[in-house]
C-alpha atoms as a PDB file:
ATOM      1  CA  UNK A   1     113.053 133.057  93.592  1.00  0.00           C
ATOM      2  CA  UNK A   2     112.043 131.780  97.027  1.00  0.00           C
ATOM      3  CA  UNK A   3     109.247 133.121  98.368  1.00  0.00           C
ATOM      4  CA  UNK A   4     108.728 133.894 102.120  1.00  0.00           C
ATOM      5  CA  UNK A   5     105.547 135.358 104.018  1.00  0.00           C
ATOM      6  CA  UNK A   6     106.081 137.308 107.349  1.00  0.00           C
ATOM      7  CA  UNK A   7     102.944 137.401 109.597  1.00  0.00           C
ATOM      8  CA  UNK A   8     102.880 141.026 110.818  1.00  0.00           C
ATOM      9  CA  UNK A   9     101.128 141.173 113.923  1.00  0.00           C
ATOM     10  CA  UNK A  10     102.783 144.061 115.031  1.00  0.00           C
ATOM     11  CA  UNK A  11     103.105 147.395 112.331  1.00  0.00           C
ATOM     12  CA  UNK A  12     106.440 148.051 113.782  1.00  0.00           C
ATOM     13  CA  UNK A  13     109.537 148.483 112.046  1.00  0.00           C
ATOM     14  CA  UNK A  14     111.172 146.837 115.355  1.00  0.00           C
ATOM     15  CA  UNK A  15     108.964 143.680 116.019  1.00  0.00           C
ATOM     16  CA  UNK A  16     111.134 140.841 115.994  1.00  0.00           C
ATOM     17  CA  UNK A  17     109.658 139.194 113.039  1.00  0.00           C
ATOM     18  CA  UNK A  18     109.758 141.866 110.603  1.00  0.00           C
ATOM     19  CA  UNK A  19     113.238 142.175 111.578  1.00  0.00           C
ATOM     20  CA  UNK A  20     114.927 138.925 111.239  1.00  0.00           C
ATOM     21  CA  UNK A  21     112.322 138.154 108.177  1.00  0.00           C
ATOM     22  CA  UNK A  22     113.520 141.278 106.612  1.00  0.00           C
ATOM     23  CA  UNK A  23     116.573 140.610 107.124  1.00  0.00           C
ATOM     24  CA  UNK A  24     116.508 136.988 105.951  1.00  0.00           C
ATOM     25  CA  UNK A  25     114.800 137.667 103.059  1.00  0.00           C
ATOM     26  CA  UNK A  26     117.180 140.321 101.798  1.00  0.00           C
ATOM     27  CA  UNK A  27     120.183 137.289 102.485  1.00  0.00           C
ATOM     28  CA  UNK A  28     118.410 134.723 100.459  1.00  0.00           C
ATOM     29  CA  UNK A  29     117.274 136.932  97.632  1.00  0.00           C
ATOM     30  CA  UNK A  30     113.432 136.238  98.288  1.00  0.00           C
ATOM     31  CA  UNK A  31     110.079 137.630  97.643  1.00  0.00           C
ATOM     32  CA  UNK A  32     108.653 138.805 101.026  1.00  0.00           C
ATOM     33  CA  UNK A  33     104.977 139.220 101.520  1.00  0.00           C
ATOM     34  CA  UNK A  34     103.440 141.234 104.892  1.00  0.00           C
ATOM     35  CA  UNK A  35     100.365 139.250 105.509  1.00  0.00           C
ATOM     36  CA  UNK A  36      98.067 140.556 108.317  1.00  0.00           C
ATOM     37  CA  UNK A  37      95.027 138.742 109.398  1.00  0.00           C
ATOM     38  CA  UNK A  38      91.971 140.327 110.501  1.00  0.00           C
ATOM     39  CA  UNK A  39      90.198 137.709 113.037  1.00  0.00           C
ATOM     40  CA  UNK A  40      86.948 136.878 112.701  1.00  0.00           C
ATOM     41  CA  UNK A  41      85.669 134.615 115.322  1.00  0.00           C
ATOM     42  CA  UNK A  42      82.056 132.843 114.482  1.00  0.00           C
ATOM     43  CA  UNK A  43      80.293 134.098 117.764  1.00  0.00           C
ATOM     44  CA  UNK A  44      80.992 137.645 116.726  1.00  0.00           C
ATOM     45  CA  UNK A  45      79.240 137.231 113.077  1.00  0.00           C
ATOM     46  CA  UNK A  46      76.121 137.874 113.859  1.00  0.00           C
ATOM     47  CA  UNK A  47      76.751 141.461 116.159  1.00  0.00           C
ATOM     48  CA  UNK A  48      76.612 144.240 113.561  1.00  0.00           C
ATOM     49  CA  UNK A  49      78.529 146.545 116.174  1.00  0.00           C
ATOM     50  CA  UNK A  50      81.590 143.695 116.200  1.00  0.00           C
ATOM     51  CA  UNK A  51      81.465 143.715 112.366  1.00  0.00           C
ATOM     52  CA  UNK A  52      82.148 147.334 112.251  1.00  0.00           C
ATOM     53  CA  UNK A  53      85.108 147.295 114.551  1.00  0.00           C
ATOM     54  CA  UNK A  54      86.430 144.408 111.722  1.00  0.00           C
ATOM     55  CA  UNK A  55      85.389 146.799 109.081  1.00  0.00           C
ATOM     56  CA  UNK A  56      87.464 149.435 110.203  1.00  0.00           C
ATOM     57  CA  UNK A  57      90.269 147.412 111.680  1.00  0.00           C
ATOM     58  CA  UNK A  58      90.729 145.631 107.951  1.00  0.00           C
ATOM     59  CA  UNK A  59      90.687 149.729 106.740  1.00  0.00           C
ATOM     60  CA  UNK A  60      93.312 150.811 108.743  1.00  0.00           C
ATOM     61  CA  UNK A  61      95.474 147.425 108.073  1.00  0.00           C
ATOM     62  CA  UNK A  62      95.280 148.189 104.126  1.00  0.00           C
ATOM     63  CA  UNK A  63      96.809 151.715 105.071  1.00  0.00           C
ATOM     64  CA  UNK A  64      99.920 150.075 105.759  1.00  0.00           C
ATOM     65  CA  UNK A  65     100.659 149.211 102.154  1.00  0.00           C
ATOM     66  CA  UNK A  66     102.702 152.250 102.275  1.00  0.00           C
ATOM     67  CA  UNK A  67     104.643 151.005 105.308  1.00  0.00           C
ATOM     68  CA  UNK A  68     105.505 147.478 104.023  1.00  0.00           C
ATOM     69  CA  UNK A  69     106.613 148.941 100.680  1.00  0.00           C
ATOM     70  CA  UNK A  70     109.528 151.794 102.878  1.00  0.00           C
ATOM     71  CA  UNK A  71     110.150 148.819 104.586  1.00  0.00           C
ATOM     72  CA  UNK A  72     110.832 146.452 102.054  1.00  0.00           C
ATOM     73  CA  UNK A  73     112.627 148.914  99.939  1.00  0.00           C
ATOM     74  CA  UNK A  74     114.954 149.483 103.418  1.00  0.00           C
ATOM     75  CA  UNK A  75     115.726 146.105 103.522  1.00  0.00           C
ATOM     76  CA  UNK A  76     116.327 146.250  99.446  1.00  0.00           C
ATOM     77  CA  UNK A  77     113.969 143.291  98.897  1.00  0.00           C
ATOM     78  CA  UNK A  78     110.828 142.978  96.870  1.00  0.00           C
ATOM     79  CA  UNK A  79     107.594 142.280  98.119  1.00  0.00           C
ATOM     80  CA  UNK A  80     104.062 142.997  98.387  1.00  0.00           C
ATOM     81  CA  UNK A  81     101.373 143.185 101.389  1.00  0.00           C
ATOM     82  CA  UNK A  82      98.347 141.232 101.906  1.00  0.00           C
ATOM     83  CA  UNK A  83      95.178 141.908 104.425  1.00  0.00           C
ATOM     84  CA  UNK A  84      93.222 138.474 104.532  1.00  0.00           C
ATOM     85  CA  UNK A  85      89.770 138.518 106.588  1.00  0.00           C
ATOM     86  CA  UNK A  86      88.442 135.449 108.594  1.00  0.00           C
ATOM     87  CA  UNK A  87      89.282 132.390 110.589  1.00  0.00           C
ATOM     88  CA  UNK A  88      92.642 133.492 111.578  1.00  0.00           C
ATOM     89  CA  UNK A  89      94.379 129.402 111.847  1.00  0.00           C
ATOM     90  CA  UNK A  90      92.800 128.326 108.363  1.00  0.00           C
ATOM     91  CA  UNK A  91      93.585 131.662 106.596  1.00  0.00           C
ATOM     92  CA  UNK A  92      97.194 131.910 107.777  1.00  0.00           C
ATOM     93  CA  UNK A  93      98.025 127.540 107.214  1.00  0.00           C
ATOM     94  CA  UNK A  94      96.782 127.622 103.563  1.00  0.00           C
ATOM     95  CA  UNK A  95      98.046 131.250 102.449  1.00  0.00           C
ATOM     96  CA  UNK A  96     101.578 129.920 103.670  1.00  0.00           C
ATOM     97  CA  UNK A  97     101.942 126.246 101.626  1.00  0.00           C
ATOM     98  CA  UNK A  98     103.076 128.494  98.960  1.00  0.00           C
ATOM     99  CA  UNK A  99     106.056 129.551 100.842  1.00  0.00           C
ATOM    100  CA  UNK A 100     109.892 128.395 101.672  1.00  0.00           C
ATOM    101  CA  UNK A 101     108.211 128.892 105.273  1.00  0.00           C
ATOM    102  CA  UNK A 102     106.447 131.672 107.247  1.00  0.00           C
ATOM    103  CA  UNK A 103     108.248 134.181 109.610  1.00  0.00           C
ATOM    104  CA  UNK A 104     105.758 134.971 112.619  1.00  0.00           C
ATOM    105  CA  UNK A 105     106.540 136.423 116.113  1.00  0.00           C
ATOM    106  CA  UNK A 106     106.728 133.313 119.074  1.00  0.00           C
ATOM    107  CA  UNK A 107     104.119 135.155 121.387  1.00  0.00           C
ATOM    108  CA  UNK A 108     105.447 135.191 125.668  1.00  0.00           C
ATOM    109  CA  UNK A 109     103.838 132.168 127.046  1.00  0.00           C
ATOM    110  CA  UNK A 110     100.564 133.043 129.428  1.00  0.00           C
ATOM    111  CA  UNK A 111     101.614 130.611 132.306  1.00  0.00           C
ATOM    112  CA  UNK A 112      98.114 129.663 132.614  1.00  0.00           C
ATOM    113  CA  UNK A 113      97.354 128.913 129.186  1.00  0.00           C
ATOM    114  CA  UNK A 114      98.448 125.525 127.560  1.00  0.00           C
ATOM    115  CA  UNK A 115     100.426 125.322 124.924  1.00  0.00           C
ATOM    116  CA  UNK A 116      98.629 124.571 121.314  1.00  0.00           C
ATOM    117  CA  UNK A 117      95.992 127.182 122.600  1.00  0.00           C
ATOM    118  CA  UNK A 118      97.548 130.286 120.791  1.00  0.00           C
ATOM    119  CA  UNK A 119      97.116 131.281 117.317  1.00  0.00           C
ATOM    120  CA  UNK A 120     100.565 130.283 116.353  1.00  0.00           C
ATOM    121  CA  UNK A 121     101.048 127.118 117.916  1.00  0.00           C
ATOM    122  CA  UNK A 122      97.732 126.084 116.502  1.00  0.00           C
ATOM    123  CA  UNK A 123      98.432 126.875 113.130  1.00  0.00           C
ATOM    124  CA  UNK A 124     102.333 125.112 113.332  1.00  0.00           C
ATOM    125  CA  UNK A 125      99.990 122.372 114.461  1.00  0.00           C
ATOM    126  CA  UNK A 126      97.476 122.670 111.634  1.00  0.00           C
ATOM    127  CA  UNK A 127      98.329 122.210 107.357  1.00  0.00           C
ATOM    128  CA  UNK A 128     100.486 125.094 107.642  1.00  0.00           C
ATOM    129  CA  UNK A 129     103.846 125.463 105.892  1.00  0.00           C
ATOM    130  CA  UNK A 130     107.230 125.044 108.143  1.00  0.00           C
ATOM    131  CA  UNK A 131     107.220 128.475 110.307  1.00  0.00           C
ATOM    132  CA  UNK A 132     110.246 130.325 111.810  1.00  0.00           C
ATOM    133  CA  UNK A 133     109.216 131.493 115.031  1.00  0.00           C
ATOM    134  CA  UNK A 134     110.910 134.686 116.688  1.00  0.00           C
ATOM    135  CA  UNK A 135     110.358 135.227 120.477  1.00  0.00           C
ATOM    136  CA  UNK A 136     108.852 138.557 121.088  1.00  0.00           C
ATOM    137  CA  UNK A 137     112.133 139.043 123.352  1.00  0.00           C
ATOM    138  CA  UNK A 138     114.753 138.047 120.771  1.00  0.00           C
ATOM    139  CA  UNK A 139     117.492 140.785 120.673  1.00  0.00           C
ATOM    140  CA  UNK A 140     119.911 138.850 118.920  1.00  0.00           C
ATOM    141  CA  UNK A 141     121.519 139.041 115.449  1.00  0.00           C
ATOM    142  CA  UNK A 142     118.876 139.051 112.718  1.00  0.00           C
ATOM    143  CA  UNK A 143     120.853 137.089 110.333  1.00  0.00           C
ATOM    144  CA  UNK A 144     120.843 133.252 111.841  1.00  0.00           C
ATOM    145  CA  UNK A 145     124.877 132.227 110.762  1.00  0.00           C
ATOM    146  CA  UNK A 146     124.973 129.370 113.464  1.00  0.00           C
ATOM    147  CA  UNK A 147     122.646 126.871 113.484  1.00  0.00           C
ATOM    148  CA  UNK A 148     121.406 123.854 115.597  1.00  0.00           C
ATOM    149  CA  UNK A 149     119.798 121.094 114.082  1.00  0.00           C
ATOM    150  CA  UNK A 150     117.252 118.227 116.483  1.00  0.00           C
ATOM    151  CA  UNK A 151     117.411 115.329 114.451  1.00  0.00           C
ATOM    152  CA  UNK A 152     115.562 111.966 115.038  1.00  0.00           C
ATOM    153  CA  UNK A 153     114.944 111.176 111.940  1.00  0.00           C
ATOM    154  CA  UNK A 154     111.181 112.168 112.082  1.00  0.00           C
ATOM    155  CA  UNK A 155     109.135 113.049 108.998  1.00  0.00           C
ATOM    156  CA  UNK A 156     108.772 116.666 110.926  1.00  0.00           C
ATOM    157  CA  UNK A 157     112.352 117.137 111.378  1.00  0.00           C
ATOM    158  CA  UNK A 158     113.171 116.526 107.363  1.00  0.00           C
ATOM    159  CA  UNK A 159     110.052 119.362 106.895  1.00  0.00           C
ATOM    160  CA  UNK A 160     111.940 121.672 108.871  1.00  0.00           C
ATOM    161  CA  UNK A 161     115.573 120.778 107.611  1.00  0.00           C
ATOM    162  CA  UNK A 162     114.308 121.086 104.366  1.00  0.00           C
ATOM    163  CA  UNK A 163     112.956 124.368 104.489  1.00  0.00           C
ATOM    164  CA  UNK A 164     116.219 126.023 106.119  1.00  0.00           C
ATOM    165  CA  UNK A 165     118.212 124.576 103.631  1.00  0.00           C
ATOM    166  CA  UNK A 166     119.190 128.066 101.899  1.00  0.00           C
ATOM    167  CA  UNK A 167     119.630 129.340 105.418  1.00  0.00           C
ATOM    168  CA  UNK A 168     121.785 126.443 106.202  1.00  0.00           C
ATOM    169  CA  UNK A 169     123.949 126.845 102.926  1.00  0.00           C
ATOM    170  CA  UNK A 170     125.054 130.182 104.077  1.00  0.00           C
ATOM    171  CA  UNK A 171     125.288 129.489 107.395  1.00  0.00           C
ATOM    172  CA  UNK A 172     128.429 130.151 109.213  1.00  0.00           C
ATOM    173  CA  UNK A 173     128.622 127.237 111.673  1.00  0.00           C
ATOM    174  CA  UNK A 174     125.874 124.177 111.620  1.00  0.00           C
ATOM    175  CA  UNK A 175     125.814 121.773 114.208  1.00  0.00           C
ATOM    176  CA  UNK A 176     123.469 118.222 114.377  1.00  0.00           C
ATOM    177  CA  UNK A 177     122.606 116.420 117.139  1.00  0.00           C
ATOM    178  CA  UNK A 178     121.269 113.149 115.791  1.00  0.00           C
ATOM    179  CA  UNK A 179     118.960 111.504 118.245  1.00  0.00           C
ATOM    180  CA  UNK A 180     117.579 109.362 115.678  1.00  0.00           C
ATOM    181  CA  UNK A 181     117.487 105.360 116.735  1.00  0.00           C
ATOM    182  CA  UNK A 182     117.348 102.539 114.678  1.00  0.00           C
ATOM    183  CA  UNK A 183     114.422  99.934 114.488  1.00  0.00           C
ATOM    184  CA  UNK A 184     113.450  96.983 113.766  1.00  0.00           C
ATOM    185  CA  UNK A 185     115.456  95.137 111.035  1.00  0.00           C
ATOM    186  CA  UNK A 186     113.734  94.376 107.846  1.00  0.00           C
ATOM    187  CA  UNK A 187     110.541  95.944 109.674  1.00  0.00           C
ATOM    188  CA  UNK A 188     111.752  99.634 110.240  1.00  0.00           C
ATOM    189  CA  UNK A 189     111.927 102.018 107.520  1.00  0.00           C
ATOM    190  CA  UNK A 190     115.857 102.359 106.990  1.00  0.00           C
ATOM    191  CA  UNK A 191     116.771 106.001 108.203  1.00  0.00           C
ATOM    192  CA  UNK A 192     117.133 109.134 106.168  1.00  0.00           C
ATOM    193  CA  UNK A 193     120.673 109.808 104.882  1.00  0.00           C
ATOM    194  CA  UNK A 194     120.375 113.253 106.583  1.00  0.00           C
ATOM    195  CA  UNK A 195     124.561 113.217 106.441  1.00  0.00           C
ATOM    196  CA  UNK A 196     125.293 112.617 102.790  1.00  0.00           C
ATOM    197  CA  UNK A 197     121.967 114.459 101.618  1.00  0.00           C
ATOM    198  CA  UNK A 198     122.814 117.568 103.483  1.00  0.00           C
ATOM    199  CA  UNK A 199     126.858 117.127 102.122  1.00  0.00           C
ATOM    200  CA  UNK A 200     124.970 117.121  98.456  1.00  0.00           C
ATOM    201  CA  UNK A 201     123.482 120.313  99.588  1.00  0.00           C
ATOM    202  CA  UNK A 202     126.635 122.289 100.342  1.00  0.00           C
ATOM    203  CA  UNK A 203     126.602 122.282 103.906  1.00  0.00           C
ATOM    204  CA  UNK A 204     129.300 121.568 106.024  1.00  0.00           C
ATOM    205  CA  UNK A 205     128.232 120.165 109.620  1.00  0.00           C
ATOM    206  CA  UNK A 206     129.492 118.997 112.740  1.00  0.00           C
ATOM    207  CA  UNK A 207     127.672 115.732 113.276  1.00  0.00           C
ATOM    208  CA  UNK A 208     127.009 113.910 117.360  1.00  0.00           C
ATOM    209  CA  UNK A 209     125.438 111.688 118.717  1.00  0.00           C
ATOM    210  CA  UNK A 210     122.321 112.824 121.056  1.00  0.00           C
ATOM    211  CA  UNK A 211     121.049 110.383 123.963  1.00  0.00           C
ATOM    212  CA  UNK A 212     117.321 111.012 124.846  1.00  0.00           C
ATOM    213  CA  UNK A 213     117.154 112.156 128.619  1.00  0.00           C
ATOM    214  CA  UNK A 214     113.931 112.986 130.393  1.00  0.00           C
ATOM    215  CA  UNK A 215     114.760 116.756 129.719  1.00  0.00           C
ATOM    216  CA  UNK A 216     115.643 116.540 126.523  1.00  0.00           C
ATOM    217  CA  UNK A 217     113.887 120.026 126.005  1.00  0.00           C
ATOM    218  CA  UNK A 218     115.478 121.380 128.614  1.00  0.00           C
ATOM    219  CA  UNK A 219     118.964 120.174 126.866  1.00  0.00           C
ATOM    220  CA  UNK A 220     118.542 121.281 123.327  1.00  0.00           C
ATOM    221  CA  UNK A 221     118.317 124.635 124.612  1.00  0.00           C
ATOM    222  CA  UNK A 222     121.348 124.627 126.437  1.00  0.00           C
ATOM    223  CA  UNK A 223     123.264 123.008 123.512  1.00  0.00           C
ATOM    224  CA  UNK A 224     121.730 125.922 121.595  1.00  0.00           C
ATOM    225  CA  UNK A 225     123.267 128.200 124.429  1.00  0.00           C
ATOM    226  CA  UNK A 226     126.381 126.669 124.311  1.00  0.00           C
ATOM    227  CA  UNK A 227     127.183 126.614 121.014  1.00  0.00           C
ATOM    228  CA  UNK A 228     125.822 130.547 120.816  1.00  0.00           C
ATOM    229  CA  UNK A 229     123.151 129.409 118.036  1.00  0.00           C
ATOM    230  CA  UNK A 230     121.393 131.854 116.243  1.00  0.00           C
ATOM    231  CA  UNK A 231     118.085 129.347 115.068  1.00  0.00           C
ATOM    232  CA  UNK A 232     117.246 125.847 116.178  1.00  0.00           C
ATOM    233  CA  UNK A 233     115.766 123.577 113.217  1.00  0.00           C
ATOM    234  CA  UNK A 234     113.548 120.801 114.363  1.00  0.00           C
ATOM    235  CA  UNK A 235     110.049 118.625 113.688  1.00  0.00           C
ATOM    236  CA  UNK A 236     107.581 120.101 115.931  1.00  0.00           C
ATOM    237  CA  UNK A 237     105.390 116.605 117.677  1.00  0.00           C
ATOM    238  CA  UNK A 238     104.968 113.952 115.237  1.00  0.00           C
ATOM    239  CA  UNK A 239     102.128 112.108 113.748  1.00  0.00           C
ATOM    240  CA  UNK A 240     102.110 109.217 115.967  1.00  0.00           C
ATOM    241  CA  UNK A 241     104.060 108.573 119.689  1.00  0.00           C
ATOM    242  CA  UNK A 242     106.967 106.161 117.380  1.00  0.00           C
ATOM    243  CA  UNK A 243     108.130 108.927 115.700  1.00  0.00           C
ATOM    244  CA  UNK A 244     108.652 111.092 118.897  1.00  0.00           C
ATOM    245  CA  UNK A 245     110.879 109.000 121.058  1.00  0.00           C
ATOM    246  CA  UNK A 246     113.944 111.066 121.313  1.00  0.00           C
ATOM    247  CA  UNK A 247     112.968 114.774 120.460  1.00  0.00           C
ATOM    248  CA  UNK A 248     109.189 114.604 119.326  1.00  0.00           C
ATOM    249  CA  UNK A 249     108.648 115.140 123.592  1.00  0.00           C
ATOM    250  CA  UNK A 250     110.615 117.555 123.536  1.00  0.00           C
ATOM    251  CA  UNK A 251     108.383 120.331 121.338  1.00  0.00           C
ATOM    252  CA  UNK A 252     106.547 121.493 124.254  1.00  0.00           C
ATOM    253  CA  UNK A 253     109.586 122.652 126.114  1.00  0.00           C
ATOM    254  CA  UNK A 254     111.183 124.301 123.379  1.00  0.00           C
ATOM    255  CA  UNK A 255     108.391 126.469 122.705  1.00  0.00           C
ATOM    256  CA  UNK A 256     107.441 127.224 126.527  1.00  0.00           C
ATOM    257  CA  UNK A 257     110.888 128.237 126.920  1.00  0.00           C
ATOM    258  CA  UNK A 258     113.074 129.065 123.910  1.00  0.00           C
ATOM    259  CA  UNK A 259     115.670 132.091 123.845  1.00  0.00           C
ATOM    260  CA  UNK A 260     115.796 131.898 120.366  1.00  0.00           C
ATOM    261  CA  UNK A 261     114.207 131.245 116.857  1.00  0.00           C
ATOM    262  CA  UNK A 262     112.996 128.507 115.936  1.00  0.00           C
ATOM    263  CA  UNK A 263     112.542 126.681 112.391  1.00  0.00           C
ATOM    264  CA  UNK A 264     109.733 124.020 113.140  1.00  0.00           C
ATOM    265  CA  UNK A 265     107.263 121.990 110.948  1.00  0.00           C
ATOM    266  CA  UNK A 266     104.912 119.948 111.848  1.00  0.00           C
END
């Protein structure tokens, strides 16, 4: 049984997240655990007043076991809820390398803050498992059936291709742009048989070529628009500047500015 982990922010049988988690989790048959994290930031530690708020904040968070169970049972889906207390990036990376991937709403951009800043994009960032991120604004289906795959061969982008596979298997329509370009003979690594693997797998895709543009951001999305995608699947900024020459540049637009969700891993 797969195992998934939603990251409720919100204790609201419409936030985005609990939706389309819900709702994937009942599709692929998996184990669903509500985690909510109670933030403790180190300045705060020593003010007993702070610690109180915490102490009643984790209280009230607990009383939602009842919630998460009506909701899972909704939904038809086992599952069980979880209220973790501390550093809210470390907590949330290592409770989730036991999942398929975490579900976790894509907080609205503060135009003044950079991007890797926020909770979520620092914990994508961090040890954490592949995440699916769902814009706070996403009104669209909560089962993903078309898909859009960033390829460029990246050790990121097999992470997050990878971890939809079961999405992708009962997928209605999956799409690859491979931006992936070959090196150096007999220096390069050869590249990843993403084609034939994926054809092992099950899944059926419609396979082009993708030239890297200086908005290649900027174009994924509107691929994604064009082909009426329900979930884009890519590596979110790899390890070193080599393995980002086509789409590793193009994280920072995706996230400042997707429509939709997103399966990234990092």
């Amino acid at each position: 049984m797969l195992d998934l982990i939603i990251n409720v922010e919100r204790m609201d049988d419409d936030a985005p997240a609990n939706v389309v988690g819900m709702a994937t989790a009942h599709r692929l048959g998996a184990f669903v655990t509500g985690m909510h994290v109670v933030a403790v930031y180190p300045p705060i530690m020593t003010m007993p007043e702070a610690m109180a708020l915490l102490d009643t904040e984790e209280r009230a968070a607990q009383a939602h076991v009842g919630w998460w169970r009506s909701l899972c049972e909704r939904y038809g889906v086992q599952g069980e809820w979880e209220v973790l207390r501390g550093s809210y990036v470390p907590i949330l990376a290592k409770r989730s390398r036991l999942a398929q991937f975490i579900v976790t709403d894509l907080p609205v951009k503060n135009p003044d803050s950079p991007i890797g800043f926020d909770n979520i994009t620092r914990t994508l960032f961090g040890d954490a498992a592949p995440m699916l991120l769902v814009p706070e604004t996403w009104q669209g289906p909560a089962t993903l059936e078309r898909v859009l795959i960033a390829w460029n061969g990246s050790g990121e982008a097999a992470d997050a291709v990878k971890a939809a596979l079961p999405l992708l298997q009962r997928a209605s329509k999956v799409r690859v742009l491979d931006g992936e370009r070959a090196g150096l003979p007999g220096l390069a690594p050869p590249a990843l048989p993403l084609r034939a693997w994926l054809a092992r797998q099950g899944v059926t895709v419609e396979w082009e070529r993708f030239d890297d543009s200086p908005h290649t951001g900027k174009t994924l999305l509107d691929e994604a628009r064009a082909m009426d995608a329900d979930l884009l699947v890519m590596g979110a900024w790899g390890r070193s500047r080599l393995s980002e020459l086509v789409l590793g540049g193009a994280t920072r637009h995706v996230l400042d500015h997707t429509h939709m969700p997103l399966l990234m891993a990092h």
